[in-house]
C-alpha atoms as a PDB file:
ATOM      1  CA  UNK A   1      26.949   6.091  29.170  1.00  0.00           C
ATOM      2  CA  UNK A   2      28.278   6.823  25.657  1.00  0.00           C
ATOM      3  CA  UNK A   3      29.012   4.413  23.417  1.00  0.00           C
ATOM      4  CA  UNK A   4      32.590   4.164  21.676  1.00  0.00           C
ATOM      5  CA  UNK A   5      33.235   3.062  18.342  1.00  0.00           C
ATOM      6  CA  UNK A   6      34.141  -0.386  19.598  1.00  0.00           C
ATOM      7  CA  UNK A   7      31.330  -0.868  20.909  1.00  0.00           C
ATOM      8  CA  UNK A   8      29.512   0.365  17.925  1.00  0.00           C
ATOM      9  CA  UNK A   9      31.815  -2.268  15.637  1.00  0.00           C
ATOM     10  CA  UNK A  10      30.963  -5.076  18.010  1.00  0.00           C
ATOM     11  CA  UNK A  11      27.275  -4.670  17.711  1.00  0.00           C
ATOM     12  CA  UNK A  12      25.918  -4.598  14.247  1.00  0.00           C
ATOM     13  CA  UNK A  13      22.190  -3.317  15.269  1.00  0.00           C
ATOM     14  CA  UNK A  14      23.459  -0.155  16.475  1.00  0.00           C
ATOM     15  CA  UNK A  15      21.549   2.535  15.391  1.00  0.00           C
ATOM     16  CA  UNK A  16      18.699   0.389  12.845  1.00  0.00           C
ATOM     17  CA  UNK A  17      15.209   1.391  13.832  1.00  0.00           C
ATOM     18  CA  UNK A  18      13.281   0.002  10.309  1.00  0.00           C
ATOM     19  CA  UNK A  19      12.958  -2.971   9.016  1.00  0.00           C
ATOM     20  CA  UNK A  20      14.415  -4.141   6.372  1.00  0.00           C
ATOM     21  CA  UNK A  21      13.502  -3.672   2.611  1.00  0.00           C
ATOM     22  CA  UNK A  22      13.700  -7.289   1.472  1.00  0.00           C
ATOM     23  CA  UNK A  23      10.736  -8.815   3.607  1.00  0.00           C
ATOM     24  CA  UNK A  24      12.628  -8.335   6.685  1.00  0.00           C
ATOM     25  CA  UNK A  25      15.516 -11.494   6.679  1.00  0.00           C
ATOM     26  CA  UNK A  26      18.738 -12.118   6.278  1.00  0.00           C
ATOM     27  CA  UNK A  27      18.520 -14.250   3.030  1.00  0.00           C
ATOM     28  CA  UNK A  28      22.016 -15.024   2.705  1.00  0.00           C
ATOM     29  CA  UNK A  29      23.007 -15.856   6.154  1.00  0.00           C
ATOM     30  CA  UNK A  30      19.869 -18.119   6.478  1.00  0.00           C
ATOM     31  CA  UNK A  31      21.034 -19.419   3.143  1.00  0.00           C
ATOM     32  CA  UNK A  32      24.967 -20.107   4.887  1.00  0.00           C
ATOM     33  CA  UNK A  33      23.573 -21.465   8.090  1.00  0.00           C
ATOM     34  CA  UNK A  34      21.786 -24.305   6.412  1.00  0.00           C
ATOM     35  CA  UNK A  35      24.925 -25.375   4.663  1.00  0.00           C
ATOM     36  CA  UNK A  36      26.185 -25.548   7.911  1.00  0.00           C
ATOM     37  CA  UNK A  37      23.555 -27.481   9.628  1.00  0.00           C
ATOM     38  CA  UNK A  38      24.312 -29.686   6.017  1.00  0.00           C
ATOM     39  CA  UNK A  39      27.870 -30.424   6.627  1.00  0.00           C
ATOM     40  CA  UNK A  40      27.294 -31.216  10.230  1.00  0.00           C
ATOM     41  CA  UNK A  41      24.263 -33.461   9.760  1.00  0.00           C
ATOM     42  CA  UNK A  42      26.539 -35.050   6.695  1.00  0.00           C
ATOM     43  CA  UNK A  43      29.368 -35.424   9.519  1.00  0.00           C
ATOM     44  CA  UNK A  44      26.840 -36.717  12.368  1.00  0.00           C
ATOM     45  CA  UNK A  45      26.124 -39.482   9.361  1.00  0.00           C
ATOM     46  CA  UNK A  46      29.279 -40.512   8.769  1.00  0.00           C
ATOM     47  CA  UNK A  47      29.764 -40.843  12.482  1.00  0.00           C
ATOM     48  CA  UNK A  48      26.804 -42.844  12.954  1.00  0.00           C
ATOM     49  CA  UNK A  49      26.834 -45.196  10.092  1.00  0.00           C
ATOM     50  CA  UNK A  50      30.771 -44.666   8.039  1.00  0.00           C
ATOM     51  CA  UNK A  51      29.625 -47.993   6.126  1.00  0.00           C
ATOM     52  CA  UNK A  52      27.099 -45.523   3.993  1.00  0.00           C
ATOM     53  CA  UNK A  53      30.108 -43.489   2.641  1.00  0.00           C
ATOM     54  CA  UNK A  54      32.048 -46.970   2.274  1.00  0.00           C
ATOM     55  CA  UNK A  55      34.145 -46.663   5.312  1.00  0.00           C
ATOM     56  CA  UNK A  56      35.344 -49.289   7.955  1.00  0.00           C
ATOM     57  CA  UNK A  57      32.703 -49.914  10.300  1.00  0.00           C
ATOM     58  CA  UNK A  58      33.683 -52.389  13.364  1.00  0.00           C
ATOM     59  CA  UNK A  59      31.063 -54.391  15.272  1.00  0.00           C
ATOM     60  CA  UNK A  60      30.580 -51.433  18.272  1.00  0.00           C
ATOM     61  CA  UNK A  61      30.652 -47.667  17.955  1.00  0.00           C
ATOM     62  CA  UNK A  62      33.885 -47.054  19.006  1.00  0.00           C
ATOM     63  CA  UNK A  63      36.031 -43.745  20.173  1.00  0.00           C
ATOM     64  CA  UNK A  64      36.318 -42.004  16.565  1.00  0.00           C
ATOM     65  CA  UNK A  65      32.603 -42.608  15.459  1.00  0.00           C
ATOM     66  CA  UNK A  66      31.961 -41.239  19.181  1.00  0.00           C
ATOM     67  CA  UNK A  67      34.205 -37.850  18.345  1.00  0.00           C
ATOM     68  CA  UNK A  68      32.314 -37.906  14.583  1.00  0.00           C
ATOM     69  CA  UNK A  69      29.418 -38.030  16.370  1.00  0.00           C
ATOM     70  CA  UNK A  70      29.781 -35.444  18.845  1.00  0.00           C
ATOM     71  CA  UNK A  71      31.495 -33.409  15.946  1.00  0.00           C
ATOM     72  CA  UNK A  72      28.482 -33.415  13.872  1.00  0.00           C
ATOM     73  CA  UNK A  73      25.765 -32.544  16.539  1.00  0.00           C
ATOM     74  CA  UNK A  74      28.131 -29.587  17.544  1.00  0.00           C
ATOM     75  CA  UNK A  75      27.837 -28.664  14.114  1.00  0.00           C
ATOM     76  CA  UNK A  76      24.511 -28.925  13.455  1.00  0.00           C
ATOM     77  CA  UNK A  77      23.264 -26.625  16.672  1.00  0.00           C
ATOM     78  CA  UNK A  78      25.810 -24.100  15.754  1.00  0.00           C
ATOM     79  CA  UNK A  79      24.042 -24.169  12.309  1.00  0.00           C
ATOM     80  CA  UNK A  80      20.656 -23.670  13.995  1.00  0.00           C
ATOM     81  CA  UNK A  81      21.210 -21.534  16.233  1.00  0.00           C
ATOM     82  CA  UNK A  82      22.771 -19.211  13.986  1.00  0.00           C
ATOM     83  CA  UNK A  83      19.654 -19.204  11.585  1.00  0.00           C
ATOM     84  CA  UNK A  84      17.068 -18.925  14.171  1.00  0.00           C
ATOM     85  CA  UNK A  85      19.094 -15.808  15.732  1.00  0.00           C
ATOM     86  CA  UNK A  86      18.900 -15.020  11.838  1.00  0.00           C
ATOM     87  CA  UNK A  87      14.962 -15.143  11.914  1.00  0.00           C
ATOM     88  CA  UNK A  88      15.005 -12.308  15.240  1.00  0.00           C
ATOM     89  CA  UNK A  89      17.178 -10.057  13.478  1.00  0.00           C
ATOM     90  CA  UNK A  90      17.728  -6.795  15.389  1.00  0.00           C
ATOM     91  CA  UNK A  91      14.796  -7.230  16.808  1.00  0.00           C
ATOM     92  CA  UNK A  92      15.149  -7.627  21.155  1.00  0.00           C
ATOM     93  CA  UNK A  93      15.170 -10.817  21.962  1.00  0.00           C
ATOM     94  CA  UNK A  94      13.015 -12.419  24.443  1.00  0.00           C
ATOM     95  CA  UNK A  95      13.641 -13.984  27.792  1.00  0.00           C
ATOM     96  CA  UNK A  96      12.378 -17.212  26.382  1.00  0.00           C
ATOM     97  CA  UNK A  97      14.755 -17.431  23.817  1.00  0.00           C
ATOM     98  CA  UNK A  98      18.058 -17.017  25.916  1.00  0.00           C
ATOM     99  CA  UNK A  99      16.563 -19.625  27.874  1.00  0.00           C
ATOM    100  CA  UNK A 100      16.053 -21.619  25.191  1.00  0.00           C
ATOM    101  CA  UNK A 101      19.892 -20.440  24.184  1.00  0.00           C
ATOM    102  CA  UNK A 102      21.060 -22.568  27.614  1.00  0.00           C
ATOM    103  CA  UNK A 103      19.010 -25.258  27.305  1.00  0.00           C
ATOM    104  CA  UNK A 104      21.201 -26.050  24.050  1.00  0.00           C
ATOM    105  CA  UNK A 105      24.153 -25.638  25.107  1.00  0.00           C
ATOM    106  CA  UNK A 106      23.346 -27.813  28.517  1.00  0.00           C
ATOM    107  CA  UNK A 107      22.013 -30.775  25.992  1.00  0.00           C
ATOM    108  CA  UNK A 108      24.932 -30.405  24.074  1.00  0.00           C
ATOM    109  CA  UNK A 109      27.116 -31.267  27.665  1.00  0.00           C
ATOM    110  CA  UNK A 110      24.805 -33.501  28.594  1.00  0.00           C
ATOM    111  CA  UNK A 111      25.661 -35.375  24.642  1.00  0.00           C
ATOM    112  CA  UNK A 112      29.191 -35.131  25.495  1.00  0.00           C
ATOM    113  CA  UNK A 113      29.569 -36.140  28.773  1.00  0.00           C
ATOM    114  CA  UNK A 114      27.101 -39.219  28.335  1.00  0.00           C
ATOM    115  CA  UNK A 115      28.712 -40.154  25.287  1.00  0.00           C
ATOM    116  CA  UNK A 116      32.397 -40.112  26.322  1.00  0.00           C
ATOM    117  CA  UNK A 117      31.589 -41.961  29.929  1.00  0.00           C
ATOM    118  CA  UNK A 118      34.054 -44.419  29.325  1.00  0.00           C
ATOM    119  CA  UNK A 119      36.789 -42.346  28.176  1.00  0.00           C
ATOM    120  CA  UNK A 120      36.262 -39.866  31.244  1.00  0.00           C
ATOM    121  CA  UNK A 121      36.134 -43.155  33.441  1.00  0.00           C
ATOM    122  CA  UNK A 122      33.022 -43.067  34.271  1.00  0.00           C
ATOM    123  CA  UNK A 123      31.399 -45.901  32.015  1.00  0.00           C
ATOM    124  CA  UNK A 124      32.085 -49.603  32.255  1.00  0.00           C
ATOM    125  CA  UNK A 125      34.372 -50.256  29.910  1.00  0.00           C
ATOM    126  CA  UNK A 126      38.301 -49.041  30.751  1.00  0.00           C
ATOM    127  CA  UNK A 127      39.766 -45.716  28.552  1.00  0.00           C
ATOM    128  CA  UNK A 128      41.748 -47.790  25.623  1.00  0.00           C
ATOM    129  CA  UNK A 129      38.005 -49.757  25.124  1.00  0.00           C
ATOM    130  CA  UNK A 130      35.891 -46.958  24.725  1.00  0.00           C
ATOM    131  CA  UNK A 131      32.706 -48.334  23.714  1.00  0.00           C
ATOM    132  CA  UNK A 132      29.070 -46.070  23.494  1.00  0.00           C
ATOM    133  CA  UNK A 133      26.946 -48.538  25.202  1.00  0.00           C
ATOM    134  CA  UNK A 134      22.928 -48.735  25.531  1.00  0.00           C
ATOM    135  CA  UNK A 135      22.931 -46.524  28.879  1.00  0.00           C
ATOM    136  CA  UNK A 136      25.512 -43.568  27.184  1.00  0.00           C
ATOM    137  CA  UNK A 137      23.453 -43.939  23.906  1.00  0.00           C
ATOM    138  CA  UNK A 138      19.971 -43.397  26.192  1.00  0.00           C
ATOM    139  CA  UNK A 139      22.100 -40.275  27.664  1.00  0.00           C
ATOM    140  CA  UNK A 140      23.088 -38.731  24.418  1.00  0.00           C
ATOM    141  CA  UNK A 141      18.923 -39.215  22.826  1.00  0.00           C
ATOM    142  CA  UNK A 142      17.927 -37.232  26.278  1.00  0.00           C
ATOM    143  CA  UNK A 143      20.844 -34.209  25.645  1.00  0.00           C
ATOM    144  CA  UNK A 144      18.878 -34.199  21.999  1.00  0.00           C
ATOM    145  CA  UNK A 145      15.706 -33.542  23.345  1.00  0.00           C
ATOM    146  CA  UNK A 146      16.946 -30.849  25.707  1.00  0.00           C
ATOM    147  CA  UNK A 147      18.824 -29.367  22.218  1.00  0.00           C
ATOM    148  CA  UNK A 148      15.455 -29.808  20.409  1.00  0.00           C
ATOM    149  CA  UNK A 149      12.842 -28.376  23.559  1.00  0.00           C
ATOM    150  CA  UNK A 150      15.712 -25.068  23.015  1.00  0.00           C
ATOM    151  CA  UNK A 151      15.619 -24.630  19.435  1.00  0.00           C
ATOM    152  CA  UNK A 152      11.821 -24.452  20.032  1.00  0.00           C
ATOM    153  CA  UNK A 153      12.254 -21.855  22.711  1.00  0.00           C
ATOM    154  CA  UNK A 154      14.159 -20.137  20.058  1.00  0.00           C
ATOM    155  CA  UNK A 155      11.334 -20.185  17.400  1.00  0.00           C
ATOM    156  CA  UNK A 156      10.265 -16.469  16.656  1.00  0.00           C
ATOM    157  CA  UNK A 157       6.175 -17.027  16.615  1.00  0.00           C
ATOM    158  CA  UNK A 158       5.079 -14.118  15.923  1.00  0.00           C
ATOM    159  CA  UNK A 159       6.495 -11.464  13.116  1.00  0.00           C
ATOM    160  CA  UNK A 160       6.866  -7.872  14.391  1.00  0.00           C
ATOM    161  CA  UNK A 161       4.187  -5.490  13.363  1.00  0.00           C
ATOM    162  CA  UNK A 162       5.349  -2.416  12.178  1.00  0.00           C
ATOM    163  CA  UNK A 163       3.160   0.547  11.451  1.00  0.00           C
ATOM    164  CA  UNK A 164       2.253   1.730   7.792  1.00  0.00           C
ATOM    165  CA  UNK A 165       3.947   4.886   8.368  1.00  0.00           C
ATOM    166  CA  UNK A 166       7.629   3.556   8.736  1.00  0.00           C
ATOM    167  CA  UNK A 167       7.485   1.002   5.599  1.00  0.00           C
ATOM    168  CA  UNK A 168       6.464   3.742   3.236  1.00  0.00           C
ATOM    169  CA  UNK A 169       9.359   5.749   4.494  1.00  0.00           C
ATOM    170  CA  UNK A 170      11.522   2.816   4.134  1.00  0.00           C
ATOM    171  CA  UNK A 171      10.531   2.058   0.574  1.00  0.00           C
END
Protein backbone atom coordinates (compact mmCIF):
# COMPACT_ATOMS: atom_id res chain seq x y z
CA UNK A 1 0.00 0.00 0.00
CA UNK A 2 1.57 3.43 -0.65
CA UNK A 3 0.87 6.16 1.18
CA UNK A 4 -0.41 9.56 -0.48
CA UNK A 5 0.33 12.86 0.65
CA UNK A 6 -2.98 13.05 2.45
CA UNK A 7 -2.36 10.58 4.28
CA UNK A 8 1.05 11.79 5.08
CA UNK A 9 -0.67 15.45 6.12
CA UNK A 10 -3.18 13.65 8.30
CA UNK A 11 -0.64 11.84 10.33
CA UNK A 12 2.05 13.93 11.82
CA UNK A 13 4.44 10.83 12.94
CA UNK A 14 5.00 9.85 9.51
CA UNK A 15 8.34 9.14 8.87
CA UNK A 16 10.04 10.15 12.78
CA UNK A 17 12.13 7.27 13.97
CA UNK A 18 14.29 9.41 16.94
CA UNK A 19 13.34 10.93 19.66
CA UNK A 20 13.21 14.12 20.19
CA UNK A 21 16.04 16.61 21.17
CA UNK A 22 14.32 18.42 24.03
CA UNK A 23 13.94 15.41 26.58
CA UNK A 24 11.49 13.81 24.42
CA UNK A 25 7.88 16.03 25.03
CA UNK A 26 5.86 18.21 23.60
CA UNK A 27 6.42 21.21 26.02
CA UNK A 28 4.10 23.51 24.52
CA UNK A 29 1.16 21.40 23.83
CA UNK A 30 1.41 19.94 27.42
CA UNK A 31 1.73 23.56 28.37
CA UNK A 32 -1.90 24.39 26.11
CA UNK A 33 -3.65 21.31 27.34
CA UNK A 34 -3.46 22.33 30.95
CA UNK A 35 -4.99 25.67 30.18
CA UNK A 36 -7.57 23.73 28.87
CA UNK A 37 -8.17 21.33 31.61
CA UNK A 38 -8.02 25.16 33.56
CA UNK A 39 -10.85 26.72 31.79
CA UNK A 40 -12.94 23.63 32.01
CA UNK A 41 -12.32 22.87 35.68
CA UNK A 42 -12.96 26.94 36.11
CA UNK A 43 -16.34 26.22 34.07
CA UNK A 44 -17.21 22.81 36.03
CA UNK A 45 -16.88 25.48 39.19
CA UNK A 46 -19.02 27.87 38.14
CA UNK A 47 -21.50 25.17 37.33
CA UNK A 48 -21.27 23.62 40.58
CA UNK A 49 -21.20 26.48 42.94
CA UNK A 50 -22.04 30.15 40.53
CA UNK A 51 -22.39 31.81 44.16
CA UNK A 52 -18.27 31.68 44.28
CA UNK A 53 -18.03 33.96 41.15
CA UNK A 54 -21.09 36.04 42.67
CA UNK A 55 -23.75 34.61 40.52
CA UNK A 56 -27.47 33.65 41.23
CA UNK A 57 -27.59 30.46 42.86
CA UNK A 58 -31.33 29.00 43.50
CA UNK A 59 -32.07 26.47 46.25
CA UNK A 60 -31.59 23.13 43.68
CA UNK A 61 -29.15 22.62 40.84
CA UNK A 62 -31.20 23.36 38.17
CA UNK A 63 -31.03 22.85 34.09
CA UNK A 64 -28.19 25.58 33.33
CA UNK A 65 -25.82 24.63 36.31
CA UNK A 66 -26.61 20.95 34.90
CA UNK A 67 -25.37 22.11 31.12
CA UNK A 68 -22.29 24.18 33.10
CA UNK A 69 -21.66 21.20 34.61
CA UNK A 70 -21.61 18.82 31.92
CA UNK A 71 -19.79 21.67 29.91
CA UNK A 72 -16.94 21.76 32.20
CA UNK A 73 -16.27 17.94 32.67
CA UNK A 74 -16.36 17.75 28.75
CA UNK A 75 -13.78 20.20 28.94
CA UNK A 76 -11.66 19.02 31.33
CA UNK A 77 -11.26 15.23 29.69
CA UNK A 78 -10.68 16.80 26.39
CA UNK A 79 -7.85 18.69 28.24
CA UNK A 80 -6.50 15.39 29.60
CA UNK A 81 -6.71 13.40 27.18
CA UNK A 82 -4.97 15.58 24.91
CA UNK A 83 -1.88 15.88 27.33
CA UNK A 84 -1.61 12.32 28.18
CA UNK A 85 -1.70 11.46 24.24
CA UNK A 86 0.99 14.37 24.56
CA UNK A 87 3.15 12.23 27.07
CA UNK A 88 3.08 8.93 24.21
CA UNK A 89 4.15 11.05 21.52
CA UNK A 90 4.81 9.09 18.31
CA UNK A 91 5.47 6.45 20.16
CA UNK A 92 2.69 3.17 19.35
CA UNK A 93 0.28 3.20 21.59
CA UNK A 94 -0.79 0.36 23.63
CA UNK A 95 -3.92 -1.70 23.74
CA UNK A 96 -4.41 -0.54 27.26
CA UNK A 97 -4.54 2.88 26.49
CA UNK A 98 -7.32 2.84 23.71
CA UNK A 99 -9.11 0.99 26.21
CA UNK A 100 -8.60 3.34 28.59
CA UNK A 101 -9.55 5.96 25.53
CA UNK A 102 -13.38 4.24 25.72
CA UNK A 103 -13.68 3.97 29.09
CA UNK A 104 -13.68 7.97 29.01
CA UNK A 105 -15.70 8.60 26.66
CA UNK A 106 -18.41 5.84 28.11
CA UNK A 107 -18.10 7.83 31.70
CA UNK A 108 -18.53 10.88 30.01
CA UNK A 109 -22.25 9.29 28.58
CA UNK A 110 -22.79 7.77 31.51
CA UNK A 111 -22.31 11.86 33.22
CA UNK A 112 -24.65 13.00 30.68
CA UNK A 113 -27.25 10.74 30.54
CA UNK A 114 -27.49 10.43 34.49
CA UNK A 115 -27.35 13.99 34.83
CA UNK A 116 -30.01 15.10 32.31
CA UNK A 117 -32.62 12.11 33.47
CA UNK A 118 -35.23 14.45 33.94
CA UNK A 119 -34.91 16.41 30.91
CA UNK A 120 -34.74 13.09 28.73
CA UNK A 121 -37.87 11.93 30.85
CA UNK A 122 -36.46 9.56 32.53
CA UNK A 123 -36.05 11.15 36.15
CA UNK A 124 -38.85 12.11 38.49
CA UNK A 125 -39.31 15.39 38.06
CA UNK A 126 -41.29 16.54 34.54
CA UNK A 127 -38.91 18.41 31.56
CA UNK A 128 -39.75 22.31 32.51
CA UNK A 129 -38.53 21.14 36.42
CA UNK A 130 -35.38 19.73 35.68
CA UNK A 131 -33.84 19.15 38.90
CA UNK A 132 -30.23 16.90 39.47
CA UNK A 133 -31.44 14.90 42.30
CA UNK A 134 -29.42 12.52 44.87
CA UNK A 135 -29.86 9.32 42.50
CA UNK A 136 -28.62 11.45 39.01
CA UNK A 137 -25.90 13.11 41.23
CA UNK A 138 -24.79 9.26 42.50
CA UNK A 139 -24.89 8.53 38.51
CA UNK A 140 -22.76 11.39 37.40
CA UNK A 141 -19.80 10.56 40.66
CA UNK A 142 -19.86 6.78 39.06
CA UNK A 143 -19.35 8.22 35.10
CA UNK A 144 -16.25 10.15 37.05
CA UNK A 145 -14.74 7.21 38.24
CA UNK A 146 -15.07 5.37 34.94
CA UNK A 147 -13.37 8.91 33.37
CA UNK A 148 -10.72 8.68 36.16
CA UNK A 149 -10.03 4.40 36.04
CA UNK A 150 -9.36 5.67 31.86
CA UNK A 151 -7.11 8.46 32.32
CA UNK A 152 -5.13 5.90 34.41
CA UNK A 153 -5.22 3.39 31.62
CA UNK A 154 -3.84 6.21 29.69
CA UNK A 155 -0.81 6.88 32.01
CA UNK A 156 2.49 6.13 30.00
CA UNK A 157 4.53 4.09 32.96
CA UNK A 158 7.32 3.45 31.57
CA UNK A 159 9.65 5.94 29.26
CA UNK A 160 10.96 4.33 26.04
CA UNK A 161 14.52 3.23 26.09
CA UNK A 162 16.37 4.16 23.29
CA UNK A 163 19.85 2.95 22.54
CA UNK A 164 23.07 5.21 22.95
CA UNK A 165 23.72 4.97 19.39
CA UNK A 166 20.58 6.92 18.05
CA UNK A 167 20.78 9.95 20.72
CA UNK A 168 24.32 10.75 19.76
CA UNK A 169 23.21 10.85 16.19
CA UNK A 170 20.35 12.92 17.15
CA UNK A 171 22.37 15.46 19.07
Amino acid sequence: MRLTDRDVLIDPCYGITTPETNGGLPRVQIRTNFAILFVGLIAFIIGLRPDLFGLDRGLYIGFTQIIMILFGIGIMVLGAVNTLKAFWGCDPKTLLVDIGTRTIATGYVICAFTALADAFGFGTNPPPEVLLGTLQSRGVIIGLVLICIGLLMMIRWQLPEYPETDLEQVQ
